[in-house]
C-alpha atoms as a PDB file:
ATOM      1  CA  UNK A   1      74.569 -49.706 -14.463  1.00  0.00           C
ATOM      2  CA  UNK A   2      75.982 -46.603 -12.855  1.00  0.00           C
ATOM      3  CA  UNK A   3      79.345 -46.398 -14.797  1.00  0.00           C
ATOM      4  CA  UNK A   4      77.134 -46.805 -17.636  1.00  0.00           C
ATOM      5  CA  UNK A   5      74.869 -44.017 -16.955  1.00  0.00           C
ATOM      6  CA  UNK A   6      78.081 -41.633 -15.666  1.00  0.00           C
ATOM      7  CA  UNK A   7      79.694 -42.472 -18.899  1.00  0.00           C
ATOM      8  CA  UNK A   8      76.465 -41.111 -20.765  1.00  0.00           C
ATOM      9  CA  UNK A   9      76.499 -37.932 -18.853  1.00  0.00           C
ATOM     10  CA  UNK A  10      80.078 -37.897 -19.520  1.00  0.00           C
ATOM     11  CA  UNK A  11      79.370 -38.114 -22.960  1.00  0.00           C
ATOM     12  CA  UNK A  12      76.850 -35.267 -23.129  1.00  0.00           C
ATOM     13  CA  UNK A  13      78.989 -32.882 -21.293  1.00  0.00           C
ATOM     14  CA  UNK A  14      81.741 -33.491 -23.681  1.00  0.00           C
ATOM     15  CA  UNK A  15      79.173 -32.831 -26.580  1.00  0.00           C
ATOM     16  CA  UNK A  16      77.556 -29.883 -24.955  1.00  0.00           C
ATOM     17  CA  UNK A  17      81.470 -28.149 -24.252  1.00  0.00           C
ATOM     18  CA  UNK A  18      82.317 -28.879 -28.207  1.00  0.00           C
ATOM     19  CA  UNK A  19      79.436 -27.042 -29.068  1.00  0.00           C
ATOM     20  CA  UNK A  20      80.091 -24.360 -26.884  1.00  0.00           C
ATOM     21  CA  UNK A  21      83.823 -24.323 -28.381  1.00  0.00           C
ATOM     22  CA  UNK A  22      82.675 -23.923 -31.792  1.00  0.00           C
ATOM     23  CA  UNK A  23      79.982 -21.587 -31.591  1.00  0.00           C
ATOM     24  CA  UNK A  24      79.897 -18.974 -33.700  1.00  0.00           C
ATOM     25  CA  UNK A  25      81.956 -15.630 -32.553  1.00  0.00           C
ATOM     26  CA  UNK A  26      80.222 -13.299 -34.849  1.00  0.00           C
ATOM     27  CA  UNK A  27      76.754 -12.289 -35.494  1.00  0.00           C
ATOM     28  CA  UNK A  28      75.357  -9.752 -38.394  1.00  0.00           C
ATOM     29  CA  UNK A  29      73.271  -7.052 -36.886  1.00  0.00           C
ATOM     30  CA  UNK A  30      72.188  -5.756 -39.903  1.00  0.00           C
ATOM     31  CA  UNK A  31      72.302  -5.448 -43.923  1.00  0.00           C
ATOM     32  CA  UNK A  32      70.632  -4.115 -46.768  1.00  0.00           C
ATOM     33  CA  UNK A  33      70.090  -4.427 -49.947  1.00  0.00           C
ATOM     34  CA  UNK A  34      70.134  -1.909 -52.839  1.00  0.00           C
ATOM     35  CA  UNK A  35      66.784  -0.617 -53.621  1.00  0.00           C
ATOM     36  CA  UNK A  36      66.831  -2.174 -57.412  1.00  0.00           C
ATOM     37  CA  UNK A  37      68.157  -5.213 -56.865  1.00  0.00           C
ATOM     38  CA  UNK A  38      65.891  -8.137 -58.691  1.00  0.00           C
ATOM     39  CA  UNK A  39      65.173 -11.355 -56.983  1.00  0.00           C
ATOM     40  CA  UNK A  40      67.895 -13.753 -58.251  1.00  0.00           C
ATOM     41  CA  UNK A  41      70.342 -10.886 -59.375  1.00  0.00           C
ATOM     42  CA  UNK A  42      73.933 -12.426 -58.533  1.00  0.00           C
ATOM     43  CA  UNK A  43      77.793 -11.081 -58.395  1.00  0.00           C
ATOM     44  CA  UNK A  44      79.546 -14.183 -59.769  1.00  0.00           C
ATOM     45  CA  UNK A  45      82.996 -12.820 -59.176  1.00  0.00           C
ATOM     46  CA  UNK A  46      84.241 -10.428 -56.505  1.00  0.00           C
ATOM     47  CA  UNK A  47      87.660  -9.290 -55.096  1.00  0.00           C
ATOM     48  CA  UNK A  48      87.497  -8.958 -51.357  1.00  0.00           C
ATOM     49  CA  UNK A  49      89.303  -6.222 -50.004  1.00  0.00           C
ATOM     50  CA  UNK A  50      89.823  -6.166 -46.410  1.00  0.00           C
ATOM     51  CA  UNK A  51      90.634  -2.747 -44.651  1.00  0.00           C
ATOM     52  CA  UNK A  52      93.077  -3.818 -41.860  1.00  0.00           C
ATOM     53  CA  UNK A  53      96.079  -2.080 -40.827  1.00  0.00           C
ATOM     54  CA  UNK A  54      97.904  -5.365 -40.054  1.00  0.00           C
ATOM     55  CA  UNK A  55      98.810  -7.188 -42.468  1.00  0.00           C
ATOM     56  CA  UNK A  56      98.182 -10.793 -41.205  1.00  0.00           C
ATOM     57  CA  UNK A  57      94.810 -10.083 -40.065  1.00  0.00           C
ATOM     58  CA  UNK A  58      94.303  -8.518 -43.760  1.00  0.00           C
ATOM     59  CA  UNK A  59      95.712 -11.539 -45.175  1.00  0.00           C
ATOM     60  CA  UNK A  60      93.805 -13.919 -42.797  1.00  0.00           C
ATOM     61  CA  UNK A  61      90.297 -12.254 -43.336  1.00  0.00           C
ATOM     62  CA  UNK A  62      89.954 -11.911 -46.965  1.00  0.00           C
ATOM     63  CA  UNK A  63      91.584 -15.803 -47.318  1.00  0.00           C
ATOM     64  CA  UNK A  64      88.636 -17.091 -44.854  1.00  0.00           C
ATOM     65  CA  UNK A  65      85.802 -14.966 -46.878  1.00  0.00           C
ATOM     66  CA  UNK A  66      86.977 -15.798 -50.176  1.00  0.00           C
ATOM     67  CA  UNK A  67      86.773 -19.456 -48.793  1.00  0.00           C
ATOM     68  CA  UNK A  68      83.604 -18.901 -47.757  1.00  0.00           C
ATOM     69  CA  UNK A  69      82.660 -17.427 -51.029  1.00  0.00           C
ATOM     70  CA  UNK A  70      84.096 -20.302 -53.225  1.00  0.00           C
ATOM     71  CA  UNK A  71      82.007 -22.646 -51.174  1.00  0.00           C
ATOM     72  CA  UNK A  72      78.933 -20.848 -51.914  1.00  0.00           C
ATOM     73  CA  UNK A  73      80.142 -21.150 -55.749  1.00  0.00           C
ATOM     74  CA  UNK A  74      81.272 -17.760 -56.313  1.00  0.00           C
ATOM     75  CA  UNK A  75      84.772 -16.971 -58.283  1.00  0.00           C
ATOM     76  CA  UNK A  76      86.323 -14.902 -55.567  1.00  0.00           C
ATOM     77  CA  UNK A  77      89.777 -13.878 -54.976  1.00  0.00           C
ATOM     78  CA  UNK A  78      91.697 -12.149 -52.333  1.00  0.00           C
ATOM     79  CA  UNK A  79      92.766  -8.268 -53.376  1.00  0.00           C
ATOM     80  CA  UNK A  80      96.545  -8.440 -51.321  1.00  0.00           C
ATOM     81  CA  UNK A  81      98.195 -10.127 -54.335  1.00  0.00           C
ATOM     82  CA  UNK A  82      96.225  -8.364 -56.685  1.00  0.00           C
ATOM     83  CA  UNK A  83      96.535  -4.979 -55.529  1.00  0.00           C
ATOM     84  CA  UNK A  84      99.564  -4.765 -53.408  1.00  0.00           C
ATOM     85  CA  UNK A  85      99.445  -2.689 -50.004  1.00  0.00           C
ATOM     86  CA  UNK A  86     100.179   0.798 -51.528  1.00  0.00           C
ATOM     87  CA  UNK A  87      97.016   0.598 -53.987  1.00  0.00           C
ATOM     88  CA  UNK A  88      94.624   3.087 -53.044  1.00  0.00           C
ATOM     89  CA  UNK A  89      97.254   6.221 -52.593  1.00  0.00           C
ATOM     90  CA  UNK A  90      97.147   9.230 -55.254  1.00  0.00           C
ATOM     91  CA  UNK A  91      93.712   7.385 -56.236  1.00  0.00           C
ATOM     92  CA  UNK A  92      89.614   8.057 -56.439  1.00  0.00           C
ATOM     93  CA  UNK A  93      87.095   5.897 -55.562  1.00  0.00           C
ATOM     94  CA  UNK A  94      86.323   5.592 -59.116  1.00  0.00           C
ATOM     95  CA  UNK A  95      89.599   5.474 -60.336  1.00  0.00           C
ATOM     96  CA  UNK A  96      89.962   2.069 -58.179  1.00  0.00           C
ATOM     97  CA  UNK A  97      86.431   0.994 -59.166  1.00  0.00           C
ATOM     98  CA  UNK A  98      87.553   1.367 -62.960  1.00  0.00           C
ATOM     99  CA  UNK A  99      90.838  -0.545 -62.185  1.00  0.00           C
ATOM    100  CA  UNK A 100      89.822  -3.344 -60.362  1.00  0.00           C
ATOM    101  CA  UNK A 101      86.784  -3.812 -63.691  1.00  0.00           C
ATOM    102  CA  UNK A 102      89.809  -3.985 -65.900  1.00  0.00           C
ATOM    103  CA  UNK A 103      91.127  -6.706 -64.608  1.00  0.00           C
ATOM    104  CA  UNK A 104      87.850  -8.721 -64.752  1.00  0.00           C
ATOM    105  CA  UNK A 105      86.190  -8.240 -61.423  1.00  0.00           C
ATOM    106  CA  UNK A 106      82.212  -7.623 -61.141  1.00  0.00           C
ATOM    107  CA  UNK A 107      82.154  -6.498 -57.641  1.00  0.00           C
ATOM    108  CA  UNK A 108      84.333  -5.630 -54.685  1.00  0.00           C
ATOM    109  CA  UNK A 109      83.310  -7.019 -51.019  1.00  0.00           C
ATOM    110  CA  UNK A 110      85.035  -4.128 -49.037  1.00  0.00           C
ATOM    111  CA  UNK A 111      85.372  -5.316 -45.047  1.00  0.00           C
ATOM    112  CA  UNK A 112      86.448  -2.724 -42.825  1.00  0.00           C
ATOM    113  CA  UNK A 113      86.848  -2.740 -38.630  1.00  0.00           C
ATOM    114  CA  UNK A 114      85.289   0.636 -37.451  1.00  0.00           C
ATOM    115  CA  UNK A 115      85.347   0.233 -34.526  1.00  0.00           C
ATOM    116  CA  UNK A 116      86.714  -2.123 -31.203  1.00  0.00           C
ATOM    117  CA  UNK A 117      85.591  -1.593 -27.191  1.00  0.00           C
ATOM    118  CA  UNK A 118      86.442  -3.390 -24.225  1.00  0.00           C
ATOM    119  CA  UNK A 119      83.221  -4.086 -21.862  1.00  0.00           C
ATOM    120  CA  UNK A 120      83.359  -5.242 -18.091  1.00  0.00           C
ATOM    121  CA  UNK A 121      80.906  -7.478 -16.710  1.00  0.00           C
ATOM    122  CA  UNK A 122      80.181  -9.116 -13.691  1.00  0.00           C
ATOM    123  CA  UNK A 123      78.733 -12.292 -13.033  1.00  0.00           C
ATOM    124  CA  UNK A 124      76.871 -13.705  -9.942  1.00  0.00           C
ATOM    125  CA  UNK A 125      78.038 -16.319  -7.977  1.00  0.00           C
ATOM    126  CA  UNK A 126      75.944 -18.911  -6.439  1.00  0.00           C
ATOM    127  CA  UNK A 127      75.110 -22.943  -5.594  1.00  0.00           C
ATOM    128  CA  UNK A 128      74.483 -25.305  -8.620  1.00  0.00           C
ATOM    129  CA  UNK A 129      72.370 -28.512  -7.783  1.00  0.00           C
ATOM    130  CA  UNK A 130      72.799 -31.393  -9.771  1.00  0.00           C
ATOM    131  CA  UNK A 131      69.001 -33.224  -9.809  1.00  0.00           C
ATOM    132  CA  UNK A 132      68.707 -37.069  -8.295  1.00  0.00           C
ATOM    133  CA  UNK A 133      68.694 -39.525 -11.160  1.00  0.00           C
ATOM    134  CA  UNK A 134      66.745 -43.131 -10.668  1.00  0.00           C
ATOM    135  CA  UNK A 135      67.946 -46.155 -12.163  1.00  0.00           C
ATOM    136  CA  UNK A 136      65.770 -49.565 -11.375  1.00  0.00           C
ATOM    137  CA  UNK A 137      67.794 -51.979 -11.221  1.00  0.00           C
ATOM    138  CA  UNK A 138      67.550 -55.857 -11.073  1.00  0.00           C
ATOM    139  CA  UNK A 139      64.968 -57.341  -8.741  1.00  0.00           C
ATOM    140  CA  UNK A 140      63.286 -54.367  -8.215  1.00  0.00           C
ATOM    141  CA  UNK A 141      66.210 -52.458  -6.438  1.00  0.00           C
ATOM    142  CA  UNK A 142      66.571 -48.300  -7.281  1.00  0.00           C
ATOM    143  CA  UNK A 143      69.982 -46.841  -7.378  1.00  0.00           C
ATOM    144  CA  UNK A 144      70.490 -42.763  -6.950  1.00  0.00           C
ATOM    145  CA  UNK A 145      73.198 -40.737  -8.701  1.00  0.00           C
ATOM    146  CA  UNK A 146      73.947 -37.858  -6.584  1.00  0.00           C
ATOM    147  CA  UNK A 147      76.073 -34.954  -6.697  1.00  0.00           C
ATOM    148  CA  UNK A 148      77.277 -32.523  -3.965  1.00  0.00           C
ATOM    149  CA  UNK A 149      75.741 -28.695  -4.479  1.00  0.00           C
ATOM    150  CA  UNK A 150      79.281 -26.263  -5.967  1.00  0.00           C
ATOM    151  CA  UNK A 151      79.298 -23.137  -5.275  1.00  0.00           C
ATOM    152  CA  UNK A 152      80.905 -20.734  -7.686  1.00  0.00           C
ATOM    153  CA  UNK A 153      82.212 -17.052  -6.184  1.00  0.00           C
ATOM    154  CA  UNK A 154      81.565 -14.157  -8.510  1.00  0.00           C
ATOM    155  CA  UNK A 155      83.801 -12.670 -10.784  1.00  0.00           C
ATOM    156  CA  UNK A 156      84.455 -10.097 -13.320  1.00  0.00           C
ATOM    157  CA  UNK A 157      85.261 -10.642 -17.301  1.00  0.00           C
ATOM    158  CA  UNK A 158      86.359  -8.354 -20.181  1.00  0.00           C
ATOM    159  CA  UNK A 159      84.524  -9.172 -23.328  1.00  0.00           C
ATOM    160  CA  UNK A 160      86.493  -7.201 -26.385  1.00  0.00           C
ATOM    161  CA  UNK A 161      83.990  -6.726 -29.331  1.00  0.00           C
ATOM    162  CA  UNK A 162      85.015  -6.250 -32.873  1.00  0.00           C
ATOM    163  CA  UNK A 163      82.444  -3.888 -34.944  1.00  0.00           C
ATOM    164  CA  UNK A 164      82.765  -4.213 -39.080  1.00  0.00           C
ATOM    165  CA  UNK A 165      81.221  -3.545 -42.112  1.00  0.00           C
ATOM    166  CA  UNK A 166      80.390  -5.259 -44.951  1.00  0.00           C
ATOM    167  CA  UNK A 167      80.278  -3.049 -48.411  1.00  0.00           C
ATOM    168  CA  UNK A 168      79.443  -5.017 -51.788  1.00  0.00           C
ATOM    169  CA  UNK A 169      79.954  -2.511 -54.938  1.00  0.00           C
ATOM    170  CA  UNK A 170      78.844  -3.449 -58.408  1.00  0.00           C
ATOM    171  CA  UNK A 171      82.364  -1.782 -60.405  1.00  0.00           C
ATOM    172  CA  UNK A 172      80.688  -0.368 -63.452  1.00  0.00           C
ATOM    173  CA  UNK A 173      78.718   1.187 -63.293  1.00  0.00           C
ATOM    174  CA  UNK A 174      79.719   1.849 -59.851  1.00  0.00           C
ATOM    175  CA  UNK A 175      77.040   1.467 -57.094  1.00  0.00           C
ATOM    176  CA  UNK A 176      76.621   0.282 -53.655  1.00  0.00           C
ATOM    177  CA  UNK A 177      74.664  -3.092 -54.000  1.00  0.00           C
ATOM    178  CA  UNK A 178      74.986  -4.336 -50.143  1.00  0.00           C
ATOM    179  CA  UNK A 179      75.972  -3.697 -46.791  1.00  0.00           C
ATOM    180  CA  UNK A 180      75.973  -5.027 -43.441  1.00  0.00           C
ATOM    181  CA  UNK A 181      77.079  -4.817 -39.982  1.00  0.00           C
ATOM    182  CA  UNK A 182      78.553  -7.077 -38.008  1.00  0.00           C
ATOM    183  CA  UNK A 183      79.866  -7.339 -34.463  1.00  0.00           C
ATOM    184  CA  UNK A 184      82.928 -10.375 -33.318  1.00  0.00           C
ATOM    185  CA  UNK A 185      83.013 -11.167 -29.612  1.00  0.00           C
ATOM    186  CA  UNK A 186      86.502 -12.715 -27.496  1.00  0.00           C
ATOM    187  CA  UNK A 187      87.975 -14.561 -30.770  1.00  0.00           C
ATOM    188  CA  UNK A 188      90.075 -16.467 -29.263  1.00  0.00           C
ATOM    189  CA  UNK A 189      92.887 -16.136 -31.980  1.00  0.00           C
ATOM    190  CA  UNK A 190      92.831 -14.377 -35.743  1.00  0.00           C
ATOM    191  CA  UNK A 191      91.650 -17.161 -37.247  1.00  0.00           C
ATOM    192  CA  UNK A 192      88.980 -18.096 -35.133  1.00  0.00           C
ATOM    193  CA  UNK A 193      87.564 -14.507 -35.200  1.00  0.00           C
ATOM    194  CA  UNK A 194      88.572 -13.931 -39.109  1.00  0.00           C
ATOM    195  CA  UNK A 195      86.654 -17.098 -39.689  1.00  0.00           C
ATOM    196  CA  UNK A 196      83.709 -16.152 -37.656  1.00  0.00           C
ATOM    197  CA  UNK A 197      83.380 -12.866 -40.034  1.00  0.00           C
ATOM    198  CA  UNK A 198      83.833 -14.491 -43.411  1.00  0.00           C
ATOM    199  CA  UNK A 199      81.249 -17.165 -42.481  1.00  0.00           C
ATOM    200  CA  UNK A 200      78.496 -14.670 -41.093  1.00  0.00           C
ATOM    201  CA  UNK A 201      78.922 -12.302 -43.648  1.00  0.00           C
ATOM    202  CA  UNK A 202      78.834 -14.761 -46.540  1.00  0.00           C
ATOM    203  CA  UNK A 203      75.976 -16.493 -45.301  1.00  0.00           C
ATOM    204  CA  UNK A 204      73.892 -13.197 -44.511  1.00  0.00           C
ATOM    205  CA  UNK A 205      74.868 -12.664 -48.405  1.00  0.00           C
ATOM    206  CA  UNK A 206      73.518 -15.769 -49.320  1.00  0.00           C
ATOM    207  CA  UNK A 207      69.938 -15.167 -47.432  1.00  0.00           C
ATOM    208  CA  UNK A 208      69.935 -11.765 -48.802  1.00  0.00           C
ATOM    209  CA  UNK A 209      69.719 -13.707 -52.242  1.00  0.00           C
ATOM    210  CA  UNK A 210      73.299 -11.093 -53.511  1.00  0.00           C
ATOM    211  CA  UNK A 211      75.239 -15.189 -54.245  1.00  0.00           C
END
């Protein structure tokens, strides 16, 4: 009876780590909406242009959003094939807005990093206590699972956040239809952090009733 209950708690530790694993790195702190928009008012197909110095980390966002995007059942494509990495030189805002129409695009989700810190924290140590579990077991007879009290020393931790925003602009006529703001936390590689944004952002776009 006590393997079986130590494999349960084994089990739920397991679950409750995975959890912890997957949890979401990103979190929206804000959006908007354009004043006009109308209740059910869609973009049905958007380029996403990520504004990332590196290239892999450009590449690597807008694939993840434009992921994200399909799966909410919008036509979406990524802009580094379309436009190249030279595109916006010698050009306007509108110039690029009238461009990008052309070649059959509604709307352009524009992500760009403005910002990245580095905070220190400390945490407290102190004694964890693991509660007494009682099992009855046959003929009356109790059984106790104990564990010892840990103690676990202080210590301090960087956490490196990741500030973006989110621009969605109707092409023509040009106009600024959405935006949001979004921080990342300690991704722990570029495609756990680029897939963090893409599915916060997309889904904030989905409750803001823009897909």
């Amino acid at each position: 009876m006590i393997a079986r209950i130590k494999g349960l708690l084994m089990v739920f530790v397991v679950a409750v780590l995975a959890t912890a694993c997957t949890a979401h790195n990103t979190m929206v702190s804000s959006s908007a909406r354009a004043k006009d928009h109308q209740a059910g008012e869609h973009v049905n197909k958007v380029l996403v242009v990520a504004v990332v110095n590196d290239t892999q980390a450009r590449d690597s966002l807008e694939s993840n959003v434009v992921a994200a995007l399909k799966a909410q059942g919008v036509e979406a494509t990524a802009s580094a094939p379309v436009l190249g990495d030279q595109y916006s030189e010698g050009k306007t805002r509108k110039q690029m807005a009238a461009d990008i129409a052309s070649k059959g695009y509604e709307a352009a989700l524009v992500i760009s990093v403005i910002d990245i810190k580095e905070e220190m924290h400390y945490t407290q140590g102190g004694a964890n206590f693991a509660p007494d579990i009682a099992v009855s077991g046959a003929m009356g007879q109790t059984y106790y699972v104990r564990q010892n009290a840990t103690y676990e020393p202080g210590y301090f931790s960087n956490d490196k956040k990741y500030f973006l925003e989110s621009n969605l602009y109707r092409l023509q006529p040009e106009g600024l239809l959405w935006r949001a703001k979004s921080t990342t936390v300690n991704p722990s590689d570029l495609q756990a952090g680029t897939s963090g944004v893409a599915d916060a952002v997309v889904d904030r776009m989905a409750k803001d009733d823009m897909i």
